[in-house]
Protein backbone atom coordinates (compact mmCIF):
# COMPACT_ATOMS: atom_id res chain seq x y z
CA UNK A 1 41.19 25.80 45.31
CA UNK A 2 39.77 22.71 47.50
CA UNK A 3 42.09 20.69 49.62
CA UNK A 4 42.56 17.12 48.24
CA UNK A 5 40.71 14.27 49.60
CA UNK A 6 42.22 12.11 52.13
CA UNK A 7 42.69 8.68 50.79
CA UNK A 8 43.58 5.10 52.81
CA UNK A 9 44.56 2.17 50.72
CA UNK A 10 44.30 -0.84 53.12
CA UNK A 11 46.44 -3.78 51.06
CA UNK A 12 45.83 -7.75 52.68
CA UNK A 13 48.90 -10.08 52.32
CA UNK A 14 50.92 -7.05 51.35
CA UNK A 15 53.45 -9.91 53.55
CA UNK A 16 53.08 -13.57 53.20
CA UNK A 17 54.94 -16.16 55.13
CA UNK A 18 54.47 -18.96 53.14
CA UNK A 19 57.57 -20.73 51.09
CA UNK A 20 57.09 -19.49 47.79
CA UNK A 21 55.64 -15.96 48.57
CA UNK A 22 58.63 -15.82 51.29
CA UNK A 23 61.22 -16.74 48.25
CA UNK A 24 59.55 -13.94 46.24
CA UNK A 25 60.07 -10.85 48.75
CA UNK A 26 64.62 -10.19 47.74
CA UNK A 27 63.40 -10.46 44.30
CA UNK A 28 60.82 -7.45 44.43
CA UNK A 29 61.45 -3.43 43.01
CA UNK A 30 59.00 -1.61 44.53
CA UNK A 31 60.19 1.97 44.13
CA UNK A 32 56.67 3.41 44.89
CA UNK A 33 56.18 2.29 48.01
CA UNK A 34 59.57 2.89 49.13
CA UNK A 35 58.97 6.18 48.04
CA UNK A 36 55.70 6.29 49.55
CA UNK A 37 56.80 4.53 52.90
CA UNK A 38 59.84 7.18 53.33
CA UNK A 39 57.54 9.83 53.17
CA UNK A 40 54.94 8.98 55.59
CA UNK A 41 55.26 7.61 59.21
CA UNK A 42 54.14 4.22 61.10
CA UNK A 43 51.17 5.71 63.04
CA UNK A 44 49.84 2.17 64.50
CA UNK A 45 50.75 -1.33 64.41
CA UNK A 46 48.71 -4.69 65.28
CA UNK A 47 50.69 -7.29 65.73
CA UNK A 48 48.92 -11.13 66.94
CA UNK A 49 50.25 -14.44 65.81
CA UNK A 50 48.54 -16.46 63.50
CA UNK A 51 46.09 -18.42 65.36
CA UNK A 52 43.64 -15.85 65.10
CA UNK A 53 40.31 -16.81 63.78
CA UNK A 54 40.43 -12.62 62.53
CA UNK A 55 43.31 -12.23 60.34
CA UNK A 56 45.24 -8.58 60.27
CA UNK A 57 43.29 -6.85 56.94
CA UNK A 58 40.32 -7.74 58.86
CA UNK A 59 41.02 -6.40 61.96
CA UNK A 60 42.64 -3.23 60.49
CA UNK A 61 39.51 -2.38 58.20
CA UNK A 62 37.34 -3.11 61.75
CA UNK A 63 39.04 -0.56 63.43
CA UNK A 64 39.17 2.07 60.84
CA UNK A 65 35.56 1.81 60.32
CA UNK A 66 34.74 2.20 63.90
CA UNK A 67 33.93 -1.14 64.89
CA UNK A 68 35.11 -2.77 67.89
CA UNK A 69 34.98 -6.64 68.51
CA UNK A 70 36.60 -9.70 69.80
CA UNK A 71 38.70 -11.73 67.74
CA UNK A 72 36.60 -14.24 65.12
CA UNK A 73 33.17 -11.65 66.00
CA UNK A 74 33.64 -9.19 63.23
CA UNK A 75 30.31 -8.58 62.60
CA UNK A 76 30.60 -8.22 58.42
CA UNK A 77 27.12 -9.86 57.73
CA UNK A 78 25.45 -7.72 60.43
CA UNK A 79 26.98 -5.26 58.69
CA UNK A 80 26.13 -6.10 54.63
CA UNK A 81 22.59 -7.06 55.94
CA UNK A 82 22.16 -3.17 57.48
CA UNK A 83 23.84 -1.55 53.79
CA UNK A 84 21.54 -4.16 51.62
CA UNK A 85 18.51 -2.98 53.47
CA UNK A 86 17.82 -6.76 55.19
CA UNK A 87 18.84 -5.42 58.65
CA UNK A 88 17.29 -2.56 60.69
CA UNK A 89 19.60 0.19 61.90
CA UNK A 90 18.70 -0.54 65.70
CA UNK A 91 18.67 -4.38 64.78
CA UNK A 92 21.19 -6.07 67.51
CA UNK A 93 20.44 -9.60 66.50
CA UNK A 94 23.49 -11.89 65.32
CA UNK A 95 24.33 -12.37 61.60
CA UNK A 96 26.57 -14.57 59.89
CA UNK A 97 27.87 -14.90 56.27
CA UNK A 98 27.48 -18.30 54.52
CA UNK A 99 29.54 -19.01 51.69
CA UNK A 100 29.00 -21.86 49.52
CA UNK A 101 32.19 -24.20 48.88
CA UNK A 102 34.27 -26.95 47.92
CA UNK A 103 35.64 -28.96 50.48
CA UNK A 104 38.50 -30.93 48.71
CA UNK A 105 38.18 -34.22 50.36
CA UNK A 106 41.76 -35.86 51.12
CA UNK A 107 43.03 -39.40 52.29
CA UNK A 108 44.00 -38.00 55.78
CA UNK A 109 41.57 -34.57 55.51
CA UNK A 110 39.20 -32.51 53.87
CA UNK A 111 40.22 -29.23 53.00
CA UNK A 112 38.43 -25.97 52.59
CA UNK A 113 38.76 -24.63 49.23
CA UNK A 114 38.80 -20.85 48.08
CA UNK A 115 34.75 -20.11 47.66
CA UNK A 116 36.05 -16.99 45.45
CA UNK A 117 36.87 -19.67 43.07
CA UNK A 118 33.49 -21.76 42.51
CA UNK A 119 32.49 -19.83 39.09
CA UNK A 120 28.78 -19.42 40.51
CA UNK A 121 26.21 -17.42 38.74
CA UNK A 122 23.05 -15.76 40.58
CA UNK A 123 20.60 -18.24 39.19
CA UNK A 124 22.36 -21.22 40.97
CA UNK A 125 23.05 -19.82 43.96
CA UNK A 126 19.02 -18.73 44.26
CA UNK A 127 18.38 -22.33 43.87
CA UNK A 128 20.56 -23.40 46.29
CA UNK A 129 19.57 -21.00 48.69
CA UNK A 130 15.35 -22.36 48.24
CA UNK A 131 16.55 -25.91 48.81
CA UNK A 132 18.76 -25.42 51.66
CA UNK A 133 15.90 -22.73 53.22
CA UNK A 134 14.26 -25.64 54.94
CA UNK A 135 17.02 -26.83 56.48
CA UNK A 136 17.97 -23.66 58.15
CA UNK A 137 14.83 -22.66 59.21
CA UNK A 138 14.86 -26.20 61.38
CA UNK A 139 17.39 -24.39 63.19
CA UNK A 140 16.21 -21.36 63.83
CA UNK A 141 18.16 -20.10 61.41
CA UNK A 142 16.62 -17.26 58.80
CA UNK A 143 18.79 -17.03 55.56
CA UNK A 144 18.63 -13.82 52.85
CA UNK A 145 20.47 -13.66 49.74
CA UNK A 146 23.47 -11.39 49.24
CA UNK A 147 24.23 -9.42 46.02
CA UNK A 148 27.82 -12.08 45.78
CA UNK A 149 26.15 -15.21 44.46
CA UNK A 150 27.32 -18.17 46.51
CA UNK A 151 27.27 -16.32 49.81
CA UNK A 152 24.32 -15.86 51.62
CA UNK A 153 23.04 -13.85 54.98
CA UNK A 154 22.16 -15.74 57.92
CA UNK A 155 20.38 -14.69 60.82
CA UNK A 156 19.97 -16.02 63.92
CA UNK A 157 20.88 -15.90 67.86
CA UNK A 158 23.15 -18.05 67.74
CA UNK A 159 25.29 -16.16 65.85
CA UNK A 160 25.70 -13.58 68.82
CA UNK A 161 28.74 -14.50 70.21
CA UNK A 162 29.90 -17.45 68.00
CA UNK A 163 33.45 -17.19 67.35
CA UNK A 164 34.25 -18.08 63.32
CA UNK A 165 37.66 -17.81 61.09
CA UNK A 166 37.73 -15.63 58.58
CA UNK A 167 37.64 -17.65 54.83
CA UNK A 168 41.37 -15.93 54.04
CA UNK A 169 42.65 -17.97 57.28
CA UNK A 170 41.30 -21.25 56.71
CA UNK A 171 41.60 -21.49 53.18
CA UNK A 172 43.61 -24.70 52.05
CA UNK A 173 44.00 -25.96 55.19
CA UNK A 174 42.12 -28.62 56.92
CA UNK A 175 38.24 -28.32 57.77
CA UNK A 176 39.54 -29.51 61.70
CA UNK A 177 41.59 -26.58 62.42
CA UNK A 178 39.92 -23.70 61.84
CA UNK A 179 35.68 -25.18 62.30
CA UNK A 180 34.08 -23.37 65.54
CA UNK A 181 34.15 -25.64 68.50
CA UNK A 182 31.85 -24.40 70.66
CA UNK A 183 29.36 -26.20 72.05
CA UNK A 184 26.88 -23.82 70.61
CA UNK A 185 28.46 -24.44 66.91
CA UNK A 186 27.10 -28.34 67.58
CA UNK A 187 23.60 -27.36 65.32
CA UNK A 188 26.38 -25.76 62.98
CA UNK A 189 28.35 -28.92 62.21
CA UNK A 190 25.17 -31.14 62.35
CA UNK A 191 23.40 -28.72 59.97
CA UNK A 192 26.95 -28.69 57.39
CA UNK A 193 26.22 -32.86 57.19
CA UNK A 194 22.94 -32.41 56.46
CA UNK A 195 24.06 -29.84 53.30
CA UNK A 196 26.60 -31.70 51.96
CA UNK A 197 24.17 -34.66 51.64
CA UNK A 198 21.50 -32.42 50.11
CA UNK A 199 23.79 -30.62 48.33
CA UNK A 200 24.99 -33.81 46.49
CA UNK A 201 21.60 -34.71 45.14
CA UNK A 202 20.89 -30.84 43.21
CA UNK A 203 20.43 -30.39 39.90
CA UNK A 204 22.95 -27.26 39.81
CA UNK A 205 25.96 -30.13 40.49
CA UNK A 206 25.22 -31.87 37.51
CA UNK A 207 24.89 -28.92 35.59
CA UNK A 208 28.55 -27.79 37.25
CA UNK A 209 29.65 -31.30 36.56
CA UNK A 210 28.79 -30.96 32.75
CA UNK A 211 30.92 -27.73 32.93
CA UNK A 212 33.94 -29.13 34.57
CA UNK A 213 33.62 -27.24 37.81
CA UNK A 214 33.76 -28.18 40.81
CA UNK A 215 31.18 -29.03 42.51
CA UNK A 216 29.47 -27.45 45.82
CA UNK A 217 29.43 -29.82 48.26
CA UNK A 218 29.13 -27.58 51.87
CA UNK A 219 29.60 -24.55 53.22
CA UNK A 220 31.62 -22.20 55.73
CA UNK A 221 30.45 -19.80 58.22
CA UNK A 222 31.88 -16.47 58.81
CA UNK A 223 31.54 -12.58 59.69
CA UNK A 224 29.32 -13.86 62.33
CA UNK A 225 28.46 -11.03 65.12
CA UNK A 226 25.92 -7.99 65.99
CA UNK A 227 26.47 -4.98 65.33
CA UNK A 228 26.21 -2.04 68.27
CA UNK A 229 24.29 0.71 67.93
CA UNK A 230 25.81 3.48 66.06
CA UNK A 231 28.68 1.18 65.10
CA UNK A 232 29.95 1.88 62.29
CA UNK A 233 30.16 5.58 63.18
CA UNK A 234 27.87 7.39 59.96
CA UNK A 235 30.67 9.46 59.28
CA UNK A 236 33.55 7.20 58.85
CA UNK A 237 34.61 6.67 55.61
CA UNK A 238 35.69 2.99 54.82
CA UNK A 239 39.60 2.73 53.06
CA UNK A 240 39.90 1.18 49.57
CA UNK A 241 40.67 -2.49 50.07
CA UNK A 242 42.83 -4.03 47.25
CA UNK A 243 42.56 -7.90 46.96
CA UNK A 244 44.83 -7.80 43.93
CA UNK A 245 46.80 -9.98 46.11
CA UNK A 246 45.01 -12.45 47.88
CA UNK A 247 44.42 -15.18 45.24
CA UNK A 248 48.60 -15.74 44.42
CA UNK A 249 49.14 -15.58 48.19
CA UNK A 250 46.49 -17.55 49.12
CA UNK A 251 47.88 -20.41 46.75
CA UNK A 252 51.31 -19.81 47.29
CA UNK A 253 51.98 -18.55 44.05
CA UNK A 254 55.26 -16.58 44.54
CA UNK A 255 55.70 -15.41 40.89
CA UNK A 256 52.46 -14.58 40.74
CA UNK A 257 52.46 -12.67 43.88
CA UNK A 258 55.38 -10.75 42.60
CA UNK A 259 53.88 -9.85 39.63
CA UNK A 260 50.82 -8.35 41.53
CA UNK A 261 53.05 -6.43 43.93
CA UNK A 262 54.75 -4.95 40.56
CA UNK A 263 51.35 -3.77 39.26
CA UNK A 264 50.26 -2.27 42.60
CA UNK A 265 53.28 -0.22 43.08
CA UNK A 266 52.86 1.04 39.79
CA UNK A 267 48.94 2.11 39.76
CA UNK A 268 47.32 2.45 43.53
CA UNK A 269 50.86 2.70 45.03
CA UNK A 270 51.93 5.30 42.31
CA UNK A 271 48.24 7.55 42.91
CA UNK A 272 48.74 7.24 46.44
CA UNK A 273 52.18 9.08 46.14
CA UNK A 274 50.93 11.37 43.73
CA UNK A 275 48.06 12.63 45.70
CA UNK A 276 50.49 12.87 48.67
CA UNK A 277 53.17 15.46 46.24
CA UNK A 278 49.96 17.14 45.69
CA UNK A 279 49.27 17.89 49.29
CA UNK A 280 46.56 14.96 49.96
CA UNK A 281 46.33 13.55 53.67
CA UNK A 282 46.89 9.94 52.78
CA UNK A 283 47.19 7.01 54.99
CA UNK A 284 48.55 3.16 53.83
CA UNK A 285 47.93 -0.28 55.66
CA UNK A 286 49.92 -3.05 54.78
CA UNK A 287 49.00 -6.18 56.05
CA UNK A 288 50.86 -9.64 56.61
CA UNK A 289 50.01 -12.71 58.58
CA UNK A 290 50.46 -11.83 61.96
CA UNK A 291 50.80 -7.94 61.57
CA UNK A 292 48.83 -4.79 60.43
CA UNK A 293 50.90 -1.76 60.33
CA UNK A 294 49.08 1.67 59.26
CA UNK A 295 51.69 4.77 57.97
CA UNK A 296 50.12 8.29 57.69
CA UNK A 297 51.37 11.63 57.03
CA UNK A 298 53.35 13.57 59.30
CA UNK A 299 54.29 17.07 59.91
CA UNK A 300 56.78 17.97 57.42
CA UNK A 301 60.04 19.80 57.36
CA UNK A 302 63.56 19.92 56.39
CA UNK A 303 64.22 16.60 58.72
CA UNK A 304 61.66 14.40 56.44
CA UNK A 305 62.72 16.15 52.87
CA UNK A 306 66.41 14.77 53.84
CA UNK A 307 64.68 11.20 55.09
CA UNK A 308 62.92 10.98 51.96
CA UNK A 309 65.66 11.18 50.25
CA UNK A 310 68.41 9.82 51.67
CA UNK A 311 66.76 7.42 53.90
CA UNK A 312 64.36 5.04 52.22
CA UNK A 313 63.04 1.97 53.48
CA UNK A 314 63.63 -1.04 51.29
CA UNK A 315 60.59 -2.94 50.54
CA UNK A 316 61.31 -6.38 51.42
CA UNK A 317 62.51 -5.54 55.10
CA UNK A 318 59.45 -4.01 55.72
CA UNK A 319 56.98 -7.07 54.13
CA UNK A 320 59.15 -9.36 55.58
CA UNK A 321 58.50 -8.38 59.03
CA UNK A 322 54.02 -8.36 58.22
């Protein structure tokens, strides 16, 4: 009989220090993972505070894919532009991911709403891309589309060492505190005033407007970086990423956060403790604001039966402390 497969199920905001989210963690059951987190060991644990432009799920899926770099130069368009074919695998030029937006203008700021949450289709985003093409290329800056409509593939050399935040940082919170200051992000901010002015003038706002949507009226840059040379490593397999999640956390949505956690304790959480009964080497990230902690199996014996058992971590303690 073949051994089972080894499995990693990275989870983002798996902790969530916000008010309502942080109100939500006593009232969780989560007998799964306790289960599951009784059973295995803490094998590694990243811990930064939450000024980081890279925020834990990122850097904890960097590292298990092999892939090294400083904090806001995760290089995840170098990286989509290499798997779509757009990039060459000895390419070391810099990429960056642009994702189309709404900023939600305010009396004292403008804030950077959730681009997951536009509701735009493949043909708008293609025309979008052909009228902002121009612009770009002013710059020196090449743009490809990506299979996610609203997001496209930029490259360019500026984008070598250009420090950006990560969209699941600076998502409802000012424009100001998470835009690259850099001197060489000045082209960057000029060329985000020229799109919001060109932006405002398409046809595919109107068209949004006669929907009810909002409309697109910039952009944010992220995933900017080059990839080394044989990074990621071609063997590495990538973990399962579960976003089921991010959109309650993200808004603060403690009941609905809940209500995820409840559903992913009782399907991935669930498999991931059945494959380990049947023998499978599985490993589990959970990921908070500030902290990335990875649990993988250990060697068992008598001592971890009786821990298992008799010794199980409750759930909250350990989100609480992400």
């Amino acid at each position: 009989m073949a051994e089972p497969s080894p499995r990693h199920l990275l989870i983002p905001f798996a902790g969530r220090g916000s008010p309502a989210c942080r109100a939500a963690l006593p009232t969780l059951r989560l007998p799964n993972l306790e289960a599951l987190l009784s059973r295995l060991s803490l094998a590694e644990a990243d811990t930064q505070d939450e000024s980081t432009r890279s925020p834990p799920h990122e850097r904890a899926l960097a590292r298990a894919r092999g892939i090294s770099a400083p904090d806001g130069c995760i290089p995840w368009a170098a990286l989509e532009a290499r798997q779509a074919g757009i990039a060459e695998p000895g390419d070391r030029e810099g990429w960056g991911l642009v994702s189309l937006c709404n900023w939600q203008v305010g009396i004292d700021d403008v804030v950077l709403g959730d681009p997951a949450a536009i509701e735009i289709d493949a043909a708008e985003s293609a025309a979008l891309l052909a009228a902002a093409h121009p612009f770009f290329e002013e710059d020196g800056i090449a743009l490809h589309p990506s299979p996610t409509p609203g997001r496209w593939l930029a490259r360019a050399h500026i984008f070598e060492g250009l420090a950006t935040a990560s969209i699941d940082r600076a998502v409802g919170h000012p424009i100001s505190q998470w835009s690259p200051l850099a001197e060489a992000a000045r082209p960057l901010r000029r060329l985000q005033n020229e799109m919001q002015m060109l932006l405002y003038t398409q046809r595919v706002n109107d068209d949004r407007a006669a929907r009810g949507v909002p409309p697109i009226n910039s952009f944010w840059l992220s995933g900017t970086g080059a990839l080394e040379a044989g990074a990621p490593p071609a063997d590495t397999a990538a973990p399962t990423v579960s976003d089921a999640l991010r959109v309650a956390a993200l808004r603060d949505d403690g009941l609905g956060w809940a209500e995820a956690w409840q559903a992913l304790d009782a399907g991935p959480i669930a498999g991931l403790l059945a494959d380990y009964t049947a023998g499978a080497d599985v490993t589990l990230t959970l990921c908070g604001d500030r902290t990335a902690q990875r649990y993988a199996v250990q060697q068992r014996g008598l001592a971890r039966w009786a821990r298992s058992l008799f010794d199980r971590p409750r759930a909250a303690s350990v989100l609480e402390a992400l």
